[in-house]
C-alpha atoms as a PDB file:
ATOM      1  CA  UNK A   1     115.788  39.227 132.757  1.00  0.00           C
ATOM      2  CA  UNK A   2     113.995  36.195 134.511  1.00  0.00           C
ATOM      3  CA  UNK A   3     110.223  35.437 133.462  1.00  0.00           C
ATOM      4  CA  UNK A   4     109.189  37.266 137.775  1.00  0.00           C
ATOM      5  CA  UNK A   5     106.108  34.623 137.587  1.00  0.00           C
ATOM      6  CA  UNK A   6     105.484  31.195 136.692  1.00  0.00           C
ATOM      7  CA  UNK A   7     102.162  28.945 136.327  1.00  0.00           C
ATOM      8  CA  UNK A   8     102.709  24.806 136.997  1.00  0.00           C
ATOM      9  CA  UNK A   9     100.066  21.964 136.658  1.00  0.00           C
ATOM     10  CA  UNK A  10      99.706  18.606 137.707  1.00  0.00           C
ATOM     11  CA  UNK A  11      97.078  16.525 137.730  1.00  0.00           C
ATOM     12  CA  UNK A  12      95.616  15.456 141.340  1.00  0.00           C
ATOM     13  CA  UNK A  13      92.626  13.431 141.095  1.00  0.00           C
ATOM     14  CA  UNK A  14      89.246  15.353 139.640  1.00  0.00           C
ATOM     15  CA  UNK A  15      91.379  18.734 140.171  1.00  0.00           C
ATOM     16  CA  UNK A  16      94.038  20.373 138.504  1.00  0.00           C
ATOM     17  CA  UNK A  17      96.203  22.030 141.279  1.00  0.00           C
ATOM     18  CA  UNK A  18      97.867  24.757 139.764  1.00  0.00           C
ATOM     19  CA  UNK A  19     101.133  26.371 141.334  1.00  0.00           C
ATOM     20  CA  UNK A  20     101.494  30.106 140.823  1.00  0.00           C
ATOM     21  CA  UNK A  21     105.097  31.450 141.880  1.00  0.00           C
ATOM     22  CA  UNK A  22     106.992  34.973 141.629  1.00  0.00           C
ATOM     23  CA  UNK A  23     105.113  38.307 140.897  1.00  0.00           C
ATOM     24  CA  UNK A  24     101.173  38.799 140.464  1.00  0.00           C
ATOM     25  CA  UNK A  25     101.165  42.500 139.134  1.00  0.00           C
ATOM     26  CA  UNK A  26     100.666  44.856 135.886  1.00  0.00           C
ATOM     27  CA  UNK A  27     103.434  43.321 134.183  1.00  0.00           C
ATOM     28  CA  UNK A  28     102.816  40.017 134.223  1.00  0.00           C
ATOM     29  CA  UNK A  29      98.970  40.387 134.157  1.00  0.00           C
ATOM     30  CA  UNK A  30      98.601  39.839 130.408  1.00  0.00           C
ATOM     31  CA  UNK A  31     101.043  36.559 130.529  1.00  0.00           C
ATOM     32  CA  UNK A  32      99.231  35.185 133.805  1.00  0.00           C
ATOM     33  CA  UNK A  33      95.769  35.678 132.673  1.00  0.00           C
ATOM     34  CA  UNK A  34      95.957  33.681 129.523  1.00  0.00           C
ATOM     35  CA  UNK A  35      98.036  30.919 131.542  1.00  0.00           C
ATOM     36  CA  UNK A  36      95.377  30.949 133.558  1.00  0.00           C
ATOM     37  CA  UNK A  37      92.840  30.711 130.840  1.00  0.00           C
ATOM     38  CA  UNK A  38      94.724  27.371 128.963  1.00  0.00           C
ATOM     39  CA  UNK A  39      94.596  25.824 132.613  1.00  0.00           C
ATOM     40  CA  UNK A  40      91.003  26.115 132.962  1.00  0.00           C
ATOM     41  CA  UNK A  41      90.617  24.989 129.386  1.00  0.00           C
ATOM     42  CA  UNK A  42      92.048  21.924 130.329  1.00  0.00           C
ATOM     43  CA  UNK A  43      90.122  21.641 133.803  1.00  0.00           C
ATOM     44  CA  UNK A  44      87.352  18.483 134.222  1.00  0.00           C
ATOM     45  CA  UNK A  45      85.640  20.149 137.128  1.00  0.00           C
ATOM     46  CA  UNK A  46      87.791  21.935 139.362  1.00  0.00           C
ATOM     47  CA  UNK A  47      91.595  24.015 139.916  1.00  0.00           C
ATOM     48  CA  UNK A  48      92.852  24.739 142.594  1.00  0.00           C
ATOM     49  CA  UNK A  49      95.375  27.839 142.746  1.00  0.00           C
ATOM     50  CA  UNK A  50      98.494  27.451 145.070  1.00  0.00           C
ATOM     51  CA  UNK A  51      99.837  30.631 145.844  1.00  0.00           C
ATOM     52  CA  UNK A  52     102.380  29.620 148.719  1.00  0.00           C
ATOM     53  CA  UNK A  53     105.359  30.999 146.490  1.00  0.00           C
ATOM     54  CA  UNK A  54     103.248  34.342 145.321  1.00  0.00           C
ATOM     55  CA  UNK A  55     106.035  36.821 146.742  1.00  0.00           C
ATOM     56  CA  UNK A  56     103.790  39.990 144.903  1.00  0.00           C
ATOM     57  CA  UNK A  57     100.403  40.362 144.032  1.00  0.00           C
ATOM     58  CA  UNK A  58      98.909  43.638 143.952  1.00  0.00           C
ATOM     59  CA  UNK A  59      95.422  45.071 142.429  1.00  0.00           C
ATOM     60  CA  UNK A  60      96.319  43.512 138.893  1.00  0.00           C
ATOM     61  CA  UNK A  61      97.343  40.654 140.491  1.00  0.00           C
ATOM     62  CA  UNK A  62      94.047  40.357 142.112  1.00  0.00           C
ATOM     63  CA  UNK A  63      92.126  41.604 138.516  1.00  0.00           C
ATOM     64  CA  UNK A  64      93.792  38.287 137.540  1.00  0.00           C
ATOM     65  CA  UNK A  65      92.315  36.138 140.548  1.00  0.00           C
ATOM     66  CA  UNK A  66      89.008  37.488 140.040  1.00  0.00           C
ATOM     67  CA  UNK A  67      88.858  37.271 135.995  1.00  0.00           C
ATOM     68  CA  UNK A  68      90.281  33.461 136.455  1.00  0.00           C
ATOM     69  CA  UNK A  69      87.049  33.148 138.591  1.00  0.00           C
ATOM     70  CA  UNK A  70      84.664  34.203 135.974  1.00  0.00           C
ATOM     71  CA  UNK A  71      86.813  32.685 133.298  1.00  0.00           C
ATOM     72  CA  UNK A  72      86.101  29.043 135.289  1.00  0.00           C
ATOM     73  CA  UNK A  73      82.258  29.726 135.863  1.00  0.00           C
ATOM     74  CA  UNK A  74      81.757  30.396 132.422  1.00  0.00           C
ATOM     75  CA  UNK A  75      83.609  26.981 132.072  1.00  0.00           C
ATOM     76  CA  UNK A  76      81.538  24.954 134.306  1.00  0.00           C
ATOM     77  CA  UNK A  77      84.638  24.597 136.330  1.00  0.00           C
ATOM     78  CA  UNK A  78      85.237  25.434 140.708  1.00  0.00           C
ATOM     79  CA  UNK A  79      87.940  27.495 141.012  1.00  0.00           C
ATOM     80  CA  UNK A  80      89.465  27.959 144.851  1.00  0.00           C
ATOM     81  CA  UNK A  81      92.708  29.523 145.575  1.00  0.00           C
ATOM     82  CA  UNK A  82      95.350  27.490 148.663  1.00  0.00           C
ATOM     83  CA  UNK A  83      98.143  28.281 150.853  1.00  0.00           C
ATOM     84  CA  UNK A  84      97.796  31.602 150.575  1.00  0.00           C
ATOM     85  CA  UNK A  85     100.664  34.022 151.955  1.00  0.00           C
ATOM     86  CA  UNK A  86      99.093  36.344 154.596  1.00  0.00           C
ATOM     87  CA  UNK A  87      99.974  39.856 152.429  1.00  0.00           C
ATOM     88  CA  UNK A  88      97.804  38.016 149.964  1.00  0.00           C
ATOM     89  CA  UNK A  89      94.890  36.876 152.379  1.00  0.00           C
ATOM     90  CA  UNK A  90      95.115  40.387 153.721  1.00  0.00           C
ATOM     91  CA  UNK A  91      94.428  42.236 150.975  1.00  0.00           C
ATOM     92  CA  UNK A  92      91.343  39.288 149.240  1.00  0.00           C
ATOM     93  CA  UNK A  93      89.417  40.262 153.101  1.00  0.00           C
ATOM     94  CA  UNK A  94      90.203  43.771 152.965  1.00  0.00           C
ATOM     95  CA  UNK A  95      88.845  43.906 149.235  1.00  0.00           C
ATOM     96  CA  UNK A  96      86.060  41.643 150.129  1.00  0.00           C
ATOM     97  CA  UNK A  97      87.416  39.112 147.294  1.00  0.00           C
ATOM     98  CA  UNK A  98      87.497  36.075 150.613  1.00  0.00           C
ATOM     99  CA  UNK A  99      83.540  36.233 149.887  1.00  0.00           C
ATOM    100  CA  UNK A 100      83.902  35.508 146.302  1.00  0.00           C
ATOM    101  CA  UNK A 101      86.973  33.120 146.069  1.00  0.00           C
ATOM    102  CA  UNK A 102      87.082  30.673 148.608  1.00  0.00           C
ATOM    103  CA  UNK A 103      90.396  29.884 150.356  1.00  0.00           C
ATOM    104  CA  UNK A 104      91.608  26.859 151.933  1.00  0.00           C
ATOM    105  CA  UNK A 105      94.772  26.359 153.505  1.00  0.00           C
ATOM    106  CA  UNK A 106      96.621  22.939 152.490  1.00  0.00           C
ATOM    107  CA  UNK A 107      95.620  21.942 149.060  1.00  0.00           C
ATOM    108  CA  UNK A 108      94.528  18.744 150.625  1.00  0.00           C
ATOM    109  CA  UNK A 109      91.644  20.258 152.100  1.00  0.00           C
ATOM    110  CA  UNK A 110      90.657  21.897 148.691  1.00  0.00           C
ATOM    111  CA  UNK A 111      90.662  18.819 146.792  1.00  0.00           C
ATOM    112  CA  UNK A 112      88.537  17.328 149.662  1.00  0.00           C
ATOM    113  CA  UNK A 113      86.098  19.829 149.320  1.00  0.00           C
ATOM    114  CA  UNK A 114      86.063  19.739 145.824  1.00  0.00           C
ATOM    115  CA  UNK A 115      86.023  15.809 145.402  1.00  0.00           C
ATOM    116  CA  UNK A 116      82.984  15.135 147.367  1.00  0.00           C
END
């Protein structure tokens, strides 16, 4: 069976923008969470977290959002999330979690934000 999730990086100025695709749930928790983890490792100052291809992401999947934000604090690192899909966005304001990660739509406006 096919790996349902997958983490990319590339470097984009001061930030590392960081594509997350496929399934955000229990089972791939574990295997996102340290992926997540090495890419904040790496980070200068800031990742950004495109979700555009997230087709899944329930409460784990959000458990994973929110440890990735205390994973980067206690890194010295900004951590904002882009492009999210509107289940996603749904469920971060219904859970509150919009007031704790900040969201920006193109990643272009993240880095921005983060750059200056």
């Amino acid at each position: 069976m096919d790996d349902p999730s997958s983490v990319e990086t590339a470097v984009s100025g001061l930030c590392l923008v960081t594509k997350v695709r496929g399934i955000m749930d229990y089972a791939t928790q574990p295997e996102l969470r340290e992926q997540l983890k090495q890419v904040i490792s790496h980070a200068e100052r800031a990742v950004v977290l495109e979700l555009t291809d997230v087709s899944v992401c329930d409460s784990a999947g959000l458990n994973v959002l929110l440890g990735a934000r205390r994973e980067a604090e206690k890194a010295a690192v900004v951590l904002v999330l882009a492009c999210v899909p509107v289940p996603l966005r749904q469920i971060l304001e219904m859970t509150r979690a919009d007031h704790v990660l900040r969201v920006f739509e193109p990643v272009a406006d993240a880095e921005a934000a983060l750059s200056s």
